[in-house]
C-alpha atoms as a PDB file:
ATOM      1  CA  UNK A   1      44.851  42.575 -42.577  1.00  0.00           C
ATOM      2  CA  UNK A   2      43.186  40.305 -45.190  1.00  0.00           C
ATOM      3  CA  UNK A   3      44.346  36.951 -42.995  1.00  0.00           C
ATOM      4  CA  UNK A   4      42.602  38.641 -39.996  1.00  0.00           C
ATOM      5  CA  UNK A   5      39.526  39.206 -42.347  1.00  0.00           C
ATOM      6  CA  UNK A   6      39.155  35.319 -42.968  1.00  0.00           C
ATOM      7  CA  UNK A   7      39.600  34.550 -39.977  1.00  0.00           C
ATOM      8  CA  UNK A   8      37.520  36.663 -38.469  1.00  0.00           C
ATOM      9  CA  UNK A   9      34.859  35.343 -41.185  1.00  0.00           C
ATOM     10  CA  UNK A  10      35.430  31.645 -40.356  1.00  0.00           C
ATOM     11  CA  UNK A  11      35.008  32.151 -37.070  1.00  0.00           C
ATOM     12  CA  UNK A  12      31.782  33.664 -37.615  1.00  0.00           C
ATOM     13  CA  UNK A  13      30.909  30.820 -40.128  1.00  0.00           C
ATOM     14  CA  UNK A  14      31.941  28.295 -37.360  1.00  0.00           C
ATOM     15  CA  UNK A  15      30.129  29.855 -34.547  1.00  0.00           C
ATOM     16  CA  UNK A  16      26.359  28.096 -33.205  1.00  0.00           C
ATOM     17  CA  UNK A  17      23.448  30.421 -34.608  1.00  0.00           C
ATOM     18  CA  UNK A  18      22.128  32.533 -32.167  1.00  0.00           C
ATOM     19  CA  UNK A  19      18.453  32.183 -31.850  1.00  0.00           C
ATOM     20  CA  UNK A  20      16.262  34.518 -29.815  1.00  0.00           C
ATOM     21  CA  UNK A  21      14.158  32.623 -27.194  1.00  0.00           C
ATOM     22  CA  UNK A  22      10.564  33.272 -27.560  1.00  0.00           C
ATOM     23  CA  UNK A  23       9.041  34.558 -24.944  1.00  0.00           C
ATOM     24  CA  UNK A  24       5.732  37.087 -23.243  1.00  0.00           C
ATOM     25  CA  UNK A  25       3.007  36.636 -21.240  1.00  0.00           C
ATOM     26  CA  UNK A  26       0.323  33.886 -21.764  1.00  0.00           C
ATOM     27  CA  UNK A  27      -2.872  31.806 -20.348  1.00  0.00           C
ATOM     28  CA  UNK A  28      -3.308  28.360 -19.480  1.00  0.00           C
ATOM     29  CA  UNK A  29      -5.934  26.102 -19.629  1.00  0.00           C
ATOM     30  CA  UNK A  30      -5.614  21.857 -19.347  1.00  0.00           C
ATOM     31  CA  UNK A  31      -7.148  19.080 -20.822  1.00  0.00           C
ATOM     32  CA  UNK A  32      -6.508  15.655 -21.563  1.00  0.00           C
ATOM     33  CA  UNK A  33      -8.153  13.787 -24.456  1.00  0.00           C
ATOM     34  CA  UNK A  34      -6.411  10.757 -25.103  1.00  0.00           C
ATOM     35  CA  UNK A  35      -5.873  11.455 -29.076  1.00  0.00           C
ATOM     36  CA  UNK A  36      -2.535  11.523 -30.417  1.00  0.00           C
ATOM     37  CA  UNK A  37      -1.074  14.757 -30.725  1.00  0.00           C
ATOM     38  CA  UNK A  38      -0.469  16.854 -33.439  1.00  0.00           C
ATOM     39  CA  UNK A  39       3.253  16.520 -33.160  1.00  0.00           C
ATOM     40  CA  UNK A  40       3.574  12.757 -33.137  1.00  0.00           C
ATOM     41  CA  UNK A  41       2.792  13.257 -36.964  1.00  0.00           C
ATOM     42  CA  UNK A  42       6.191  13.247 -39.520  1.00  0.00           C
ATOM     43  CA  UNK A  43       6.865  16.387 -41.109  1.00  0.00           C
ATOM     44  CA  UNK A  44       5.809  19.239 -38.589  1.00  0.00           C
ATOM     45  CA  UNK A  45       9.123  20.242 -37.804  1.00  0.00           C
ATOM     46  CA  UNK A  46      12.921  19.465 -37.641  1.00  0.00           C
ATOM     47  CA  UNK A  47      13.303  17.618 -35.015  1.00  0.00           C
ATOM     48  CA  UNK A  48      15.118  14.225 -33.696  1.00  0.00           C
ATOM     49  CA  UNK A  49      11.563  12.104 -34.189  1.00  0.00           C
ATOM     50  CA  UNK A  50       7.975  12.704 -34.006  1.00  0.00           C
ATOM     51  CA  UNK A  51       6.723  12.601 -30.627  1.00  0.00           C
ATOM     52  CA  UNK A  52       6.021   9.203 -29.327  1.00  0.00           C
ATOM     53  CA  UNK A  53       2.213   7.848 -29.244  1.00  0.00           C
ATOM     54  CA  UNK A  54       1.070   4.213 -27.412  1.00  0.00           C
ATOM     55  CA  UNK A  55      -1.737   1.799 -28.183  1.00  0.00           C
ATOM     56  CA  UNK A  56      -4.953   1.067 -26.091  1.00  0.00           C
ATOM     57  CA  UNK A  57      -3.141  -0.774 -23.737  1.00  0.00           C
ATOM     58  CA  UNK A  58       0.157   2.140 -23.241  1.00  0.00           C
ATOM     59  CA  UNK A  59       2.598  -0.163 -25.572  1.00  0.00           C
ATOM     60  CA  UNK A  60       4.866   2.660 -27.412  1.00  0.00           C
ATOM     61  CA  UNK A  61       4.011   2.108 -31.401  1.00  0.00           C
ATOM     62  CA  UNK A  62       6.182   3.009 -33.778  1.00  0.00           C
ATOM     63  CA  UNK A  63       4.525   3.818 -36.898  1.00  0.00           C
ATOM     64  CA  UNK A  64       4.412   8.051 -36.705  1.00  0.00           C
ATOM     65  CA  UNK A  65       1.336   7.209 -39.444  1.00  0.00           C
ATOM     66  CA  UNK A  66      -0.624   5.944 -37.371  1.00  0.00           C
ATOM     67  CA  UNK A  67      -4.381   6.624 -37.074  1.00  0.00           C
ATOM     68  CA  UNK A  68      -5.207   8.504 -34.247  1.00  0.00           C
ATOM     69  CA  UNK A  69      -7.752   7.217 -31.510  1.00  0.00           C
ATOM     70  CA  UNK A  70      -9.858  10.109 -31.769  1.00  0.00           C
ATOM     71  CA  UNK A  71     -10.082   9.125 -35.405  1.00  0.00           C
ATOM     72  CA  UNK A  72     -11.149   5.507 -35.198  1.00  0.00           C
ATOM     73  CA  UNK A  73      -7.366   4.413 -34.853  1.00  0.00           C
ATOM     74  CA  UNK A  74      -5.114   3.001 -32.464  1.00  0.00           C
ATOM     75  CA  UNK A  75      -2.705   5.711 -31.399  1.00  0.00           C
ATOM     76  CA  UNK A  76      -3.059   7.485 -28.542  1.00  0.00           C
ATOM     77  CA  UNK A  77      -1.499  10.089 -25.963  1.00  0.00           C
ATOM     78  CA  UNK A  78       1.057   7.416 -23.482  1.00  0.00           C
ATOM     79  CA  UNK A  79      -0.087   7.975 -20.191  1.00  0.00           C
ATOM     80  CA  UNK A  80       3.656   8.977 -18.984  1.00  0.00           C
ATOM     81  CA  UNK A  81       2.577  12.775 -20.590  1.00  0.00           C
ATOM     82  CA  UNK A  82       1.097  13.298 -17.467  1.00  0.00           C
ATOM     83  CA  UNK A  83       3.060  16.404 -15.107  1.00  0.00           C
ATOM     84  CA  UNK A  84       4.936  15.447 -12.300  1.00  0.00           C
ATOM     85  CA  UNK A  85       7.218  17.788  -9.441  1.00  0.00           C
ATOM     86  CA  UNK A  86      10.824  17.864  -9.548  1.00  0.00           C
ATOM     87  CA  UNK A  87      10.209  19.823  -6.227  1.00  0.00           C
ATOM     88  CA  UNK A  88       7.757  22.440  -4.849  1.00  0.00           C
ATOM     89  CA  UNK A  89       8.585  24.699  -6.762  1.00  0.00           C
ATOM     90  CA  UNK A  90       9.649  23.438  -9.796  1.00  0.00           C
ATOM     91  CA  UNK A  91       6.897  20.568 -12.437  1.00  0.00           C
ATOM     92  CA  UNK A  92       7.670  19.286 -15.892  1.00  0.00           C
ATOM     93  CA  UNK A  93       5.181  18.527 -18.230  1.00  0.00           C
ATOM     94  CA  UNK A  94       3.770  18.523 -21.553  1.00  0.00           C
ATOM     95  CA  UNK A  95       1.011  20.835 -23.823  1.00  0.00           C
ATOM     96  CA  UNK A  96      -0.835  22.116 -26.349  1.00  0.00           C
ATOM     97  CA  UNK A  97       0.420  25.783 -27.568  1.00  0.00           C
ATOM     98  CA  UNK A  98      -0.563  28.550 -30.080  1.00  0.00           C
ATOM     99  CA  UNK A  99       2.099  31.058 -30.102  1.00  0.00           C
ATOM    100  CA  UNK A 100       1.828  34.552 -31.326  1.00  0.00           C
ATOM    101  CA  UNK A 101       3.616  34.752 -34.403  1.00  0.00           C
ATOM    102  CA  UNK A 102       4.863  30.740 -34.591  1.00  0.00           C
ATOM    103  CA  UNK A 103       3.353  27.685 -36.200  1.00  0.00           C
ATOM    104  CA  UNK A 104       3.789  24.177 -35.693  1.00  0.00           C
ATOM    105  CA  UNK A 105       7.509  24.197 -37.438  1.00  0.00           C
ATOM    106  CA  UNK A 106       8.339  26.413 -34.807  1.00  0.00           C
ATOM    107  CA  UNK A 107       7.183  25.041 -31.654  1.00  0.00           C
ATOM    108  CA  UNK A 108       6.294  20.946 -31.725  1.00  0.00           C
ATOM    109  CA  UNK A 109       8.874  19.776 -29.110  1.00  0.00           C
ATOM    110  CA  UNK A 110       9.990  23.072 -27.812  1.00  0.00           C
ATOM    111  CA  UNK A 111      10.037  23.791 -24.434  1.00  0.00           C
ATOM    112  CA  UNK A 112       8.836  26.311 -22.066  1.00  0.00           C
ATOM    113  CA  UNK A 113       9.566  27.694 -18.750  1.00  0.00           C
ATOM    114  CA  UNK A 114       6.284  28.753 -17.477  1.00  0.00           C
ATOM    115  CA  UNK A 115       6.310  31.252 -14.426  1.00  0.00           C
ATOM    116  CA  UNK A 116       2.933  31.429 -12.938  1.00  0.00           C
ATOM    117  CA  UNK A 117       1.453  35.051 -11.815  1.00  0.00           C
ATOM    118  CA  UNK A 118      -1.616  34.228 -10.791  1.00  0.00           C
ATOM    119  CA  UNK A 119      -3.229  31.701  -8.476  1.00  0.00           C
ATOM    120  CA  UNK A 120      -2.268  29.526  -5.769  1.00  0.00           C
ATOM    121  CA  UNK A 121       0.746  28.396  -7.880  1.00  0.00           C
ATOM    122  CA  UNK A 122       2.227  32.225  -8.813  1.00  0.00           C
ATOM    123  CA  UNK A 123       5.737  31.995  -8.225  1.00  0.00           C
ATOM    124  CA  UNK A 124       6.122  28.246  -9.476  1.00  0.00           C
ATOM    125  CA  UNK A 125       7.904  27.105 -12.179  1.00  0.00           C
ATOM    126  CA  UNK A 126       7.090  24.648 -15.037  1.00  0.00           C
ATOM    127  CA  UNK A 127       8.917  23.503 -17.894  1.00  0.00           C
ATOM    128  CA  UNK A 128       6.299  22.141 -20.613  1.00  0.00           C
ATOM    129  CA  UNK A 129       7.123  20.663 -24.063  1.00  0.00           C
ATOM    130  CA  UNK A 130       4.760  21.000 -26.771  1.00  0.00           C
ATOM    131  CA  UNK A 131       3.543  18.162 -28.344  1.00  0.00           C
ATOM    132  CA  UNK A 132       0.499  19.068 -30.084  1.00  0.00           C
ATOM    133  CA  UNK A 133      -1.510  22.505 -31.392  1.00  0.00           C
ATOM    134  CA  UNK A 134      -4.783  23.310 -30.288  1.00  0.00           C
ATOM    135  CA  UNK A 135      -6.830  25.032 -33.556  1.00  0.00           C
ATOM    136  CA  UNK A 136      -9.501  26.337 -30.500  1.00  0.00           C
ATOM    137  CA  UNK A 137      -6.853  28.113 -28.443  1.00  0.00           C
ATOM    138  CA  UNK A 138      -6.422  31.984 -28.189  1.00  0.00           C
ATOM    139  CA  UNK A 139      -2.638  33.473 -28.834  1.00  0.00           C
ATOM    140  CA  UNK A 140       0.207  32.268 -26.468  1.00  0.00           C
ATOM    141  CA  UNK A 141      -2.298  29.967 -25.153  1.00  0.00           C
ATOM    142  CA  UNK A 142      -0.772  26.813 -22.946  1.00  0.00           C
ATOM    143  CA  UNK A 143      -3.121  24.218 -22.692  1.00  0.00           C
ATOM    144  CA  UNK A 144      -1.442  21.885 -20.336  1.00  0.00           C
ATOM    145  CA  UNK A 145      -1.636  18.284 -20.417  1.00  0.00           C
ATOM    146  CA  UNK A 146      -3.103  16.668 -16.987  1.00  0.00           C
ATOM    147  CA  UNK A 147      -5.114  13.768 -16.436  1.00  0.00           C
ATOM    148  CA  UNK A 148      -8.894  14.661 -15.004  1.00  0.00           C
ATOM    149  CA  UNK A 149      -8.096  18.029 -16.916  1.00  0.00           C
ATOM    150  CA  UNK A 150     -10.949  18.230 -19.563  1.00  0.00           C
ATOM    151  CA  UNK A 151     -11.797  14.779 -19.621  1.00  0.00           C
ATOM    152  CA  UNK A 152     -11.682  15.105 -23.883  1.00  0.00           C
ATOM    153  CA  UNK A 153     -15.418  14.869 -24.192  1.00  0.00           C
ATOM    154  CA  UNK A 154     -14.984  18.582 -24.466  1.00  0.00           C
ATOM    155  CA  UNK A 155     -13.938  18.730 -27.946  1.00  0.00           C
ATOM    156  CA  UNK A 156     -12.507  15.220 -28.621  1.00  0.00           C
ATOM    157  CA  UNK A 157     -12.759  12.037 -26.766  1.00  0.00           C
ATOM    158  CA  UNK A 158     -10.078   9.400 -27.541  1.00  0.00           C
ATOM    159  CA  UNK A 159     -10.373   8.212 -23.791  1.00  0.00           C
ATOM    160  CA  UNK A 160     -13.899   6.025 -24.066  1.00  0.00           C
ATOM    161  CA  UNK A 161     -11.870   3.473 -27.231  1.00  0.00           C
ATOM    162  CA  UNK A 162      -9.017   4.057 -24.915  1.00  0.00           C
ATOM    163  CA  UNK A 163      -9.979   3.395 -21.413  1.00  0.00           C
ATOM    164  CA  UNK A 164     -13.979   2.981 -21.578  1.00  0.00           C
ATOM    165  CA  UNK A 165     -14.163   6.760 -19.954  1.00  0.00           C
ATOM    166  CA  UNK A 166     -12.455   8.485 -17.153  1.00  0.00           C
ATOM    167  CA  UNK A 167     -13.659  10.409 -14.506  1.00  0.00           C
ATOM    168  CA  UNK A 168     -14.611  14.242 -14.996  1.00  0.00           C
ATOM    169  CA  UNK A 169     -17.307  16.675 -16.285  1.00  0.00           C
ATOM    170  CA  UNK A 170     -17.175  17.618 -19.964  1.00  0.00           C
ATOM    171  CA  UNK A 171     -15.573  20.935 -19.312  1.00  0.00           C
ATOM    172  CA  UNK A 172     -13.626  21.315 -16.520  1.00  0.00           C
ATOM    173  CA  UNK A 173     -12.558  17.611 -15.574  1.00  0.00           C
ATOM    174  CA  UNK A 174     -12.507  16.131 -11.960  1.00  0.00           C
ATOM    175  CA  UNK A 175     -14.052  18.172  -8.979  1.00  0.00           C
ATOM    176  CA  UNK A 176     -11.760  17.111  -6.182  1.00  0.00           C
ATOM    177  CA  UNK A 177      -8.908  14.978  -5.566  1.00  0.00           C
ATOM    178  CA  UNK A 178     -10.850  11.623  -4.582  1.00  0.00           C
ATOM    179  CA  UNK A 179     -12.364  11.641  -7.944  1.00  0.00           C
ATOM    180  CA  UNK A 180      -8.589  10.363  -8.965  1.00  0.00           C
ATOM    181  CA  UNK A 181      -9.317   7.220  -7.680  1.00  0.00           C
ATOM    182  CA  UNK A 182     -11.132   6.026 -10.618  1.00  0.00           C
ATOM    183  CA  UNK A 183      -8.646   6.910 -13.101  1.00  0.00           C
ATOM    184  CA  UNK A 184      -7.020   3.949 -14.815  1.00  0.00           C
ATOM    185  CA  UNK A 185      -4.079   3.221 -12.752  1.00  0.00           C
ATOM    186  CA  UNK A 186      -0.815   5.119 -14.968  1.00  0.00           C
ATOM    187  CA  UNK A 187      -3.310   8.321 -14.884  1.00  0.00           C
ATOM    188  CA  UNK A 188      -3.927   8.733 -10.915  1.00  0.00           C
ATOM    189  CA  UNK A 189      -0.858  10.361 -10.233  1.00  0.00           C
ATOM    190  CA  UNK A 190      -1.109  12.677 -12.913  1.00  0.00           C
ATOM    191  CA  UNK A 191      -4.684  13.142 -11.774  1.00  0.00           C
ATOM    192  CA  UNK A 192      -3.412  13.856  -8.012  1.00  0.00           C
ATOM    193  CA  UNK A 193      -0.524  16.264  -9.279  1.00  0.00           C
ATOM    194  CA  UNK A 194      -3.695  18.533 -10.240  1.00  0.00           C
ATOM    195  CA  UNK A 195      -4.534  18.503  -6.556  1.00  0.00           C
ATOM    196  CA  UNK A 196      -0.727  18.735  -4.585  1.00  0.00           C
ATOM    197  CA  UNK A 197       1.883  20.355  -6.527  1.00  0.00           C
ATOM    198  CA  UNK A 198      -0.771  22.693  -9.276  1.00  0.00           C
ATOM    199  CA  UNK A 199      -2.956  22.969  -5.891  1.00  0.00           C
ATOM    200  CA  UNK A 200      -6.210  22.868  -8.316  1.00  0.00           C
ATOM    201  CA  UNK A 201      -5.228  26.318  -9.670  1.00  0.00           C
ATOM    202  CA  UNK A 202      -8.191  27.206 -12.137  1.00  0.00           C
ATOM    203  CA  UNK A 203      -6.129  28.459 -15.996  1.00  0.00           C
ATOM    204  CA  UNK A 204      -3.662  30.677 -14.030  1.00  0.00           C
ATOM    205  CA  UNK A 205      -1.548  33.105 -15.977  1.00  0.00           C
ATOM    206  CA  UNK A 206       2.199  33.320 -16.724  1.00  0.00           C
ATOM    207  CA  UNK A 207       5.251  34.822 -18.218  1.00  0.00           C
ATOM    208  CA  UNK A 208       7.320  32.173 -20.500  1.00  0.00           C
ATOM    209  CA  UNK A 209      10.522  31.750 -22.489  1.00  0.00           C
ATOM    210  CA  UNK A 210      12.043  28.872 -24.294  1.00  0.00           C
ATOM    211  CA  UNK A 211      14.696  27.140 -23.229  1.00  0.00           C
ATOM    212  CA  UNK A 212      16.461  23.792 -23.664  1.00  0.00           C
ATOM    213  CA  UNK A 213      14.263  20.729 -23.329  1.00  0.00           C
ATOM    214  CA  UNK A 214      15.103  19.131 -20.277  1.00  0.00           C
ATOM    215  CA  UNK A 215      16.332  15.398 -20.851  1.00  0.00           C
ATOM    216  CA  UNK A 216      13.068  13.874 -19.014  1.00  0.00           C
ATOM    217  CA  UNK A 217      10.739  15.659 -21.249  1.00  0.00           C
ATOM    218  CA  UNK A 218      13.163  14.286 -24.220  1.00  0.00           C
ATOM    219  CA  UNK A 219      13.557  11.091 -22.685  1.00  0.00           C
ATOM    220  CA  UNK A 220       9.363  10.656 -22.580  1.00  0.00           C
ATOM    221  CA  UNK A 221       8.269  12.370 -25.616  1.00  0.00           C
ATOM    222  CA  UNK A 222      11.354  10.582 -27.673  1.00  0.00           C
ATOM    223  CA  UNK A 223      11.824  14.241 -29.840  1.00  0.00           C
ATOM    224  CA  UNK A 224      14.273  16.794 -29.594  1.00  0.00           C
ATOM    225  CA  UNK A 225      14.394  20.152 -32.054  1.00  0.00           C
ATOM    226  CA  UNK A 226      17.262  20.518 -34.266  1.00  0.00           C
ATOM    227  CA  UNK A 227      17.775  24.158 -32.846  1.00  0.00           C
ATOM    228  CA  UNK A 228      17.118  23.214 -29.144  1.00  0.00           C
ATOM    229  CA  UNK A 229      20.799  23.622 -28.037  1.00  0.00           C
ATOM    230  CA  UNK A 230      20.611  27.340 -29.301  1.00  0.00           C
ATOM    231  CA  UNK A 231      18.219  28.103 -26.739  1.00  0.00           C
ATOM    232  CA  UNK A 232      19.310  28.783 -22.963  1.00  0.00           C
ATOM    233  CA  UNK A 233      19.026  26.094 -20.483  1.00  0.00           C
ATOM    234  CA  UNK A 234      16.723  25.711 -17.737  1.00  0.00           C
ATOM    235  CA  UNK A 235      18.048  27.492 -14.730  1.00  0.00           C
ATOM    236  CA  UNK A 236      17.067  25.216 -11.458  1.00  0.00           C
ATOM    237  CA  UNK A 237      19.161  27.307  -9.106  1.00  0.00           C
ATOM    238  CA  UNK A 238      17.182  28.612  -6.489  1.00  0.00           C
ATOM    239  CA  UNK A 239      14.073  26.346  -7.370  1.00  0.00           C
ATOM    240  CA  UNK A 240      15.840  22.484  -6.421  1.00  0.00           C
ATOM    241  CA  UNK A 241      18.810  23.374  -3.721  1.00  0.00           C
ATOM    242  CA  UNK A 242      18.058  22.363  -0.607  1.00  0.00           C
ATOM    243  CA  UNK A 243      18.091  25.991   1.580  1.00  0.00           C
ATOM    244  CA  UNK A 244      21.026  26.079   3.558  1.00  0.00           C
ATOM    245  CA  UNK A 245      21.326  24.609   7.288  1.00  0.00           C
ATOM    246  CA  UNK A 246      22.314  26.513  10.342  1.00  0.00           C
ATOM    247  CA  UNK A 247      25.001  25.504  12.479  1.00  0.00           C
ATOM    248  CA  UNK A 248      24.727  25.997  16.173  1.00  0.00           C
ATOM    249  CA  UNK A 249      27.042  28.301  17.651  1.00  0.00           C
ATOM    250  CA  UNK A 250      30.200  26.911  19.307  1.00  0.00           C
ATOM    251  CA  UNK A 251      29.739  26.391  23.011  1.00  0.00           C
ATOM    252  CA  UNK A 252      31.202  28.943  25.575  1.00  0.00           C
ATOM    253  CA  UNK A 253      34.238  28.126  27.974  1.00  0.00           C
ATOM    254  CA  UNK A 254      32.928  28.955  31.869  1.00  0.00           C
ATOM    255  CA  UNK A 255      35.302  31.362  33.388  1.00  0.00           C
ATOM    256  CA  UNK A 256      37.940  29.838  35.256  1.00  0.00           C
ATOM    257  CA  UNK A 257      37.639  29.379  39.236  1.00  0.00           C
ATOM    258  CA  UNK A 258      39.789  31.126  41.650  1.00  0.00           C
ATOM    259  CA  UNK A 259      40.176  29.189  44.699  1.00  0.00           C
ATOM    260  CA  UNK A 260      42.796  27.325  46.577  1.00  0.00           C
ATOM    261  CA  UNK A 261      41.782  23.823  46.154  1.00  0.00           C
ATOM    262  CA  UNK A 262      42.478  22.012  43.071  1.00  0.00           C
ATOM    263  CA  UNK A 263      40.315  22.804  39.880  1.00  0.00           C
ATOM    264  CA  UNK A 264      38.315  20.094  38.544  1.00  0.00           C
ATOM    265  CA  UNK A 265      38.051  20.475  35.168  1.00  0.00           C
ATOM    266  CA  UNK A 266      34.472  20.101  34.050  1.00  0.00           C
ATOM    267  CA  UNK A 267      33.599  17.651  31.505  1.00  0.00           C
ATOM    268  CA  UNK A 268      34.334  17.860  27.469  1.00  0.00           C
ATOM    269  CA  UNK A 269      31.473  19.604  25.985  1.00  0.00           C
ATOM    270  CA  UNK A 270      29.633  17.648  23.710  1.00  0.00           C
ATOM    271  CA  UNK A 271      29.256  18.987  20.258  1.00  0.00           C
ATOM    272  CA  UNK A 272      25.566  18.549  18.981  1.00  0.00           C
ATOM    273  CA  UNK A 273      25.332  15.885  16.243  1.00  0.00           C
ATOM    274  CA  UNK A 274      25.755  16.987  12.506  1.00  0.00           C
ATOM    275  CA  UNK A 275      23.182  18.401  10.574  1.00  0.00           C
ATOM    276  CA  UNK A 276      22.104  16.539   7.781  1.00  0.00           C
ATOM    277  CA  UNK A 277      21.452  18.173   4.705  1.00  0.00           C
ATOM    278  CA  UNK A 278      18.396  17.631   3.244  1.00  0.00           C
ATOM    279  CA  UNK A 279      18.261  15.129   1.018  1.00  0.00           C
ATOM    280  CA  UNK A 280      18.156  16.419  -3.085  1.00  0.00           C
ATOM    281  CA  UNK A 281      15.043  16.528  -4.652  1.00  0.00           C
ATOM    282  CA  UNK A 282      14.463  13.536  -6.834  1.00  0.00           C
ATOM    283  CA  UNK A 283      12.543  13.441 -10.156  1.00  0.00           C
ATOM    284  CA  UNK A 284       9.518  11.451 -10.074  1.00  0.00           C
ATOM    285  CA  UNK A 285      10.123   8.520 -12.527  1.00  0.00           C
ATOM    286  CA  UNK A 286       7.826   8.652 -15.950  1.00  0.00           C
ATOM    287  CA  UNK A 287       4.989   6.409 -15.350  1.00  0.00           C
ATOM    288  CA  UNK A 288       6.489   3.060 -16.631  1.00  0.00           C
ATOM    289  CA  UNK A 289       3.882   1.683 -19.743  1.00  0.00           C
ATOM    290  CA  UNK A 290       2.213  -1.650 -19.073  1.00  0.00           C
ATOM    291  CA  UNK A 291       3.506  -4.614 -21.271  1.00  0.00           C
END
């Protein structure tokens, strides 16, 4: 009875801490302001590395002390933050967060599965990892990350050392989806994503729970939480599976003639061709920073 205790103990000892997602209902807003963000700082949390920041011209730096560009400095946001569709349904992407209840230790370079209610895009998924903390945001406020979002003169403005200016009001960003053709090159799909996949929803709402940062977000942002793997992961059934193809039915025999004169058989019937499956849906690749 004691040899079952200990084990029983050491199995418990050995077993991955179980850590309950976060999750509710929350508001979104976007914005893009060029400064580095909050998490790219040492020290926030426990995680992998800070988040990755680029100079004026998108080179990755690798000093995490680095002045920000909203600061007088030379880091700033890389421009491969920007959203992109794994599918129709389904967008990765990156934010700003306030979280009832949480702090920076608890959610720079978690991630999010956003399910919109609201708004041309309610039904749609998005997976966002937070990289920074917006002091100005209500609670479980997602302010998502999206080129010709608030253009960062709303608050702070690390695009003019960064770019010379983008396109967009103050508040509120670019009006329509030909404004995106005078964003700097790396930023105009980002900017278009506003326009196709987010179908210029204006702040929609959503329900959210963390999950496992997908391996792009990881793969962009360059940090990972020590206590990511405790949290489920992403389920993309039923949001990336192509839907499944009909067959046509098999063809009918004709009866067979009665009559004294030999029977010519008629000819083999041709079965139709096939169907191709859709093809999978294909991540878009990160924006690739210029030399």
């Amino acid at each position: 009875m004691l040899t079952q205790s200990y084990l029983s103990l050491a199995l418990a000892l050995a077993a991955p801490a179980v850590v309950n997602a976060v999750s509710g209902s929350g508001h979104s807003t976007r914005y893009w302001d060029c400064c580095k963000p909050s998490c790219a700082w040492g020290g926030k949390a426990s995680v992998s590395a800070p988040v990755l920041t680029c100079d004026k011209n998108d080179n990755p730096l690798t000093d995490p002390n680095a002045k920000s560009g909203c600061d007088g400095g030379g880091a700033f946001s890389c421009t491969n933050n920007s959203p992109f569709a794994i599918n129709d349904d389904v967008a990765f992407g990156f934010a700003a967060t306030a979280i009832n209840g949480g702090s920076e230790a608890s959610w720079c370079c978690a991630c999010y599965a956003l399910t919109f209610t609201t708004g041309p895009v309610a039904g749609k998924k998005m997976v966002v990892q937070s990289t920074n903390t917006g002091g100005d945001l209500g609670n479980n406020h997602f302010d998502i990350m999206m080129p010709g979002g608030v253009e960062g003169l709303g608050i702070f403005d690390g695009c003019s050392p960064q770019f010379g200016g983008i396109p967009g009001a103050r508040y509120g960003g670019v009006g329509s989806r030909s404004e995106c053709d005078g964003m700097p090159g790396l930023l105009k799909d980002g900017c278009q994503w506003r326009f196709d996949w987010f179908k210029n929803a204006d702040n929609p709402d959503f329900t959210f729970e963390q999950v496992q940062c997908p391996s792009e977000l990881v793969a962009i942002s360059g940090c990972r939480r020590a206590d990511d793997k405790n949290f489920p992961a992403f389920n993309m059934i039923g949001n990336s599976a192509p839907k499944p193809t009909t067959t046509s039915k098999p063809a009918t025999t004709s009866k067979p003639v009665t009559t004294s004169k030999p029977v010519t058989t008629s000819k083999p019937v041709t079965t139709s061709k096939p169907v191709t499956t859709s093809k999978p849906a294909t991540t878009s690749k990160p924006a690739t920073t210029s030399k």
